[in-house]
Protein backbone atom coordinates (compact mmCIF):
# COMPACT_ATOMS: atom_id res chain seq x y z
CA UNK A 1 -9.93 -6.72 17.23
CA UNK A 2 -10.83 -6.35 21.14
CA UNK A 3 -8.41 -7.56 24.04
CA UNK A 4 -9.73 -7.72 26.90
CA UNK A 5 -7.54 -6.68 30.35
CA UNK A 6 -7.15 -5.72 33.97
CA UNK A 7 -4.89 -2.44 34.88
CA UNK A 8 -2.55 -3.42 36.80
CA UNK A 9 -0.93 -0.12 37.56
CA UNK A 10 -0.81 3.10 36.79
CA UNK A 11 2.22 5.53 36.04
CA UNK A 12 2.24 8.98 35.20
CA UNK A 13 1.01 8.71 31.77
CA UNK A 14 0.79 5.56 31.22
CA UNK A 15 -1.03 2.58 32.47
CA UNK A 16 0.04 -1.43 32.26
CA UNK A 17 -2.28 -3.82 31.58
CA UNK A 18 -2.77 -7.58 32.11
CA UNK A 19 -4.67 -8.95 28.95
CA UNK A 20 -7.21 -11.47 29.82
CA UNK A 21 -6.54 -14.49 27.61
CA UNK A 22 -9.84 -15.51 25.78
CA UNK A 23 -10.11 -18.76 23.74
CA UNK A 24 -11.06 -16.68 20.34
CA UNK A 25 -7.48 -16.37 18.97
CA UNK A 26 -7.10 -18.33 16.44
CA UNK A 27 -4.09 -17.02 14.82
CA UNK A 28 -4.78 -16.08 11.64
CA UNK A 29 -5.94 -12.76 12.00
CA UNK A 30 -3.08 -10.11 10.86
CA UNK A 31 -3.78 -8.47 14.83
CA UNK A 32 -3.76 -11.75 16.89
CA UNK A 33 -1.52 -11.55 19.70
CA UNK A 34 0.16 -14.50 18.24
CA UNK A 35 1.28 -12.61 15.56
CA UNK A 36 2.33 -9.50 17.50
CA UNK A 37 4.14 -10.38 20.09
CA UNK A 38 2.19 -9.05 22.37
CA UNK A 39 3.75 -10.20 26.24
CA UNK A 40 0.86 -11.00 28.89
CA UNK A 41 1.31 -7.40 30.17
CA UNK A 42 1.43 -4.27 27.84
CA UNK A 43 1.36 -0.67 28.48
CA UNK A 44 -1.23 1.88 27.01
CA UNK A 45 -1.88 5.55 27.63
CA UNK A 46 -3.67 6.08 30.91
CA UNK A 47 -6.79 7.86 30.74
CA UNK A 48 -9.10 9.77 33.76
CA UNK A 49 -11.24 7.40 35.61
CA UNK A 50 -9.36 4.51 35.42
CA UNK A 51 -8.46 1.99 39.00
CA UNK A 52 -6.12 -0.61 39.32
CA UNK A 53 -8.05 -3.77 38.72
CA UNK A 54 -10.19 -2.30 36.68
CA UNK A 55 -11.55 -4.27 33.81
CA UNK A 56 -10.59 -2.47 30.30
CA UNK A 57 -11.23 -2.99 26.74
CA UNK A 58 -8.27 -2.35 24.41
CA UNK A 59 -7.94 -1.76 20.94
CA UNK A 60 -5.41 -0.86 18.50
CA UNK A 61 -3.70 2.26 18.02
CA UNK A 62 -2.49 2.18 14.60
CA UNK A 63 -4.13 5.05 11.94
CA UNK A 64 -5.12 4.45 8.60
CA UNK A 65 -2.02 6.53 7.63
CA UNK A 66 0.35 4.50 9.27
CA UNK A 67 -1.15 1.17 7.61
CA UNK A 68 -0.59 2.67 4.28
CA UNK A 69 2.44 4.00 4.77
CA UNK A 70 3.89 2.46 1.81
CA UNK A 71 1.28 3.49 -0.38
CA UNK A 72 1.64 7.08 0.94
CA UNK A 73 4.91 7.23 -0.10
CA UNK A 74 4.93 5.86 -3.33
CA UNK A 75 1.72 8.46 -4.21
CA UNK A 76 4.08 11.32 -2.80
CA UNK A 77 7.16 10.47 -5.66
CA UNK A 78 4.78 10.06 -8.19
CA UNK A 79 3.25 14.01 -6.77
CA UNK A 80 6.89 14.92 -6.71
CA UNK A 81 7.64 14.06 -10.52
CA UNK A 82 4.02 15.35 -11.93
CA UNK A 83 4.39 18.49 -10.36
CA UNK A 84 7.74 19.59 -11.36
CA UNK A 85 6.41 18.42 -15.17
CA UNK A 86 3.26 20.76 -14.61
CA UNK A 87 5.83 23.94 -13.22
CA UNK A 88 8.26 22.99 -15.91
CA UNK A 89 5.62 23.29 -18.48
CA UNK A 90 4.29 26.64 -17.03
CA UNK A 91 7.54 27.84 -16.34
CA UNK A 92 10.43 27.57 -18.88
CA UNK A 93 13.81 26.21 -17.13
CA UNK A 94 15.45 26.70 -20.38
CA UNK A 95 16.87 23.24 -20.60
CA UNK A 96 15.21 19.99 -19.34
CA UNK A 97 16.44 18.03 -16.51
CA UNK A 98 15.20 14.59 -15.44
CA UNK A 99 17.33 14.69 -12.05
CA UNK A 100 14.84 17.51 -10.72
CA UNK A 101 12.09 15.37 -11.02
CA UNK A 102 13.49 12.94 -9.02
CA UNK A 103 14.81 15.36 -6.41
CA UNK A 104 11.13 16.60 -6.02
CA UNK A 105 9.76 12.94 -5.75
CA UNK A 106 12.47 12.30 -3.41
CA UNK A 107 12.35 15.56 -1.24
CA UNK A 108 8.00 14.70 -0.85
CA UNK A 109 8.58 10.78 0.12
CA UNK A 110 11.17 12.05 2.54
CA UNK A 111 8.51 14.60 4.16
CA UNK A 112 5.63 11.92 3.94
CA UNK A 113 8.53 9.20 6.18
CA UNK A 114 9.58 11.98 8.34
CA UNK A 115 5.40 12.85 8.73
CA UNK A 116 4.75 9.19 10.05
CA UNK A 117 7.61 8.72 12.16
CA UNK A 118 6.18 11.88 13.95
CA UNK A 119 2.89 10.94 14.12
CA UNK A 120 3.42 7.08 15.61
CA UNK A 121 1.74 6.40 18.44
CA UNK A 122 3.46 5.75 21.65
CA UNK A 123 1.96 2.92 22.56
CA UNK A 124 0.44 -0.62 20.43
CA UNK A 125 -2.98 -0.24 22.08
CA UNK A 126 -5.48 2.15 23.70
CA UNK A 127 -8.44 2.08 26.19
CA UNK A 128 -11.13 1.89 24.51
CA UNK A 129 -13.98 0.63 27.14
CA UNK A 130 -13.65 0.94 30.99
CA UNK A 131 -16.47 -1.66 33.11
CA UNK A 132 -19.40 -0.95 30.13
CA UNK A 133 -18.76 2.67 30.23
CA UNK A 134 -17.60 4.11 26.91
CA UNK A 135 -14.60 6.60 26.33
């Protein structure tokens, strides 16, 4: 989805922007405004070349990795729990213990969480277009 705005200033390393209210939302897209919360005036990450009053193009700055976060995780406990059955197959523990399984599925979902809290963006949207000249 595209928003259209104006800059409205610009601070350090960031940039607020007025979005320019269009009469294509109509709310049932999962990224309408509507739905977001989105106020008339958000901040994104400021980029070289860009003026107050300039007209911008925003777009989302979510990663496929951060939509599937849920997925990611479950796939990482289930990772967890086949390979400490492959290295207890290889190697012999000497008695079996199902609470190491889950300690290894638990230890990899808690890197994959720890993973995507690092790597969440700053800020909801980015510049995408400035005046017809692309980023």
């Amino acid at each position: 989805m595209q928003i259209r705005g104006k800059v409205v200033s610009i601070s350090g390393d960031f940039a607020e922007v007025c979005i320019i209210r269009e009469n294509t939302a109509c709310g049932s897209c999962s990224t309408c405004l509507k739905k977001m919360g989105v106020r008339d005036i958000t901040k994104v990450a400021a980029i070289k070349g860009i003026q107050m009053g300039q007209e911008v193009v925003l777009r989302d700055n979510i990663t496929w990795f951060l939509k599937n976060r849920i997925m990611l995780v479950l796939v990482a406990f289930v990772l967890g729990i086949i390979v400490t059955e492959a290295a207890a197959t290889i190697i012999s523990f000497g008695t079996y213990r199902g609470a190491i399984d889950l300690l290894v599925g638990g230890i990899l979902t808690l890197i994959v969480l720890v993973v995507s809290w690092v790597k969440k963006p700053r800020y909801l949207f980015r510049i995408e277009q400035i005046e017809g000249g692309r980023t």
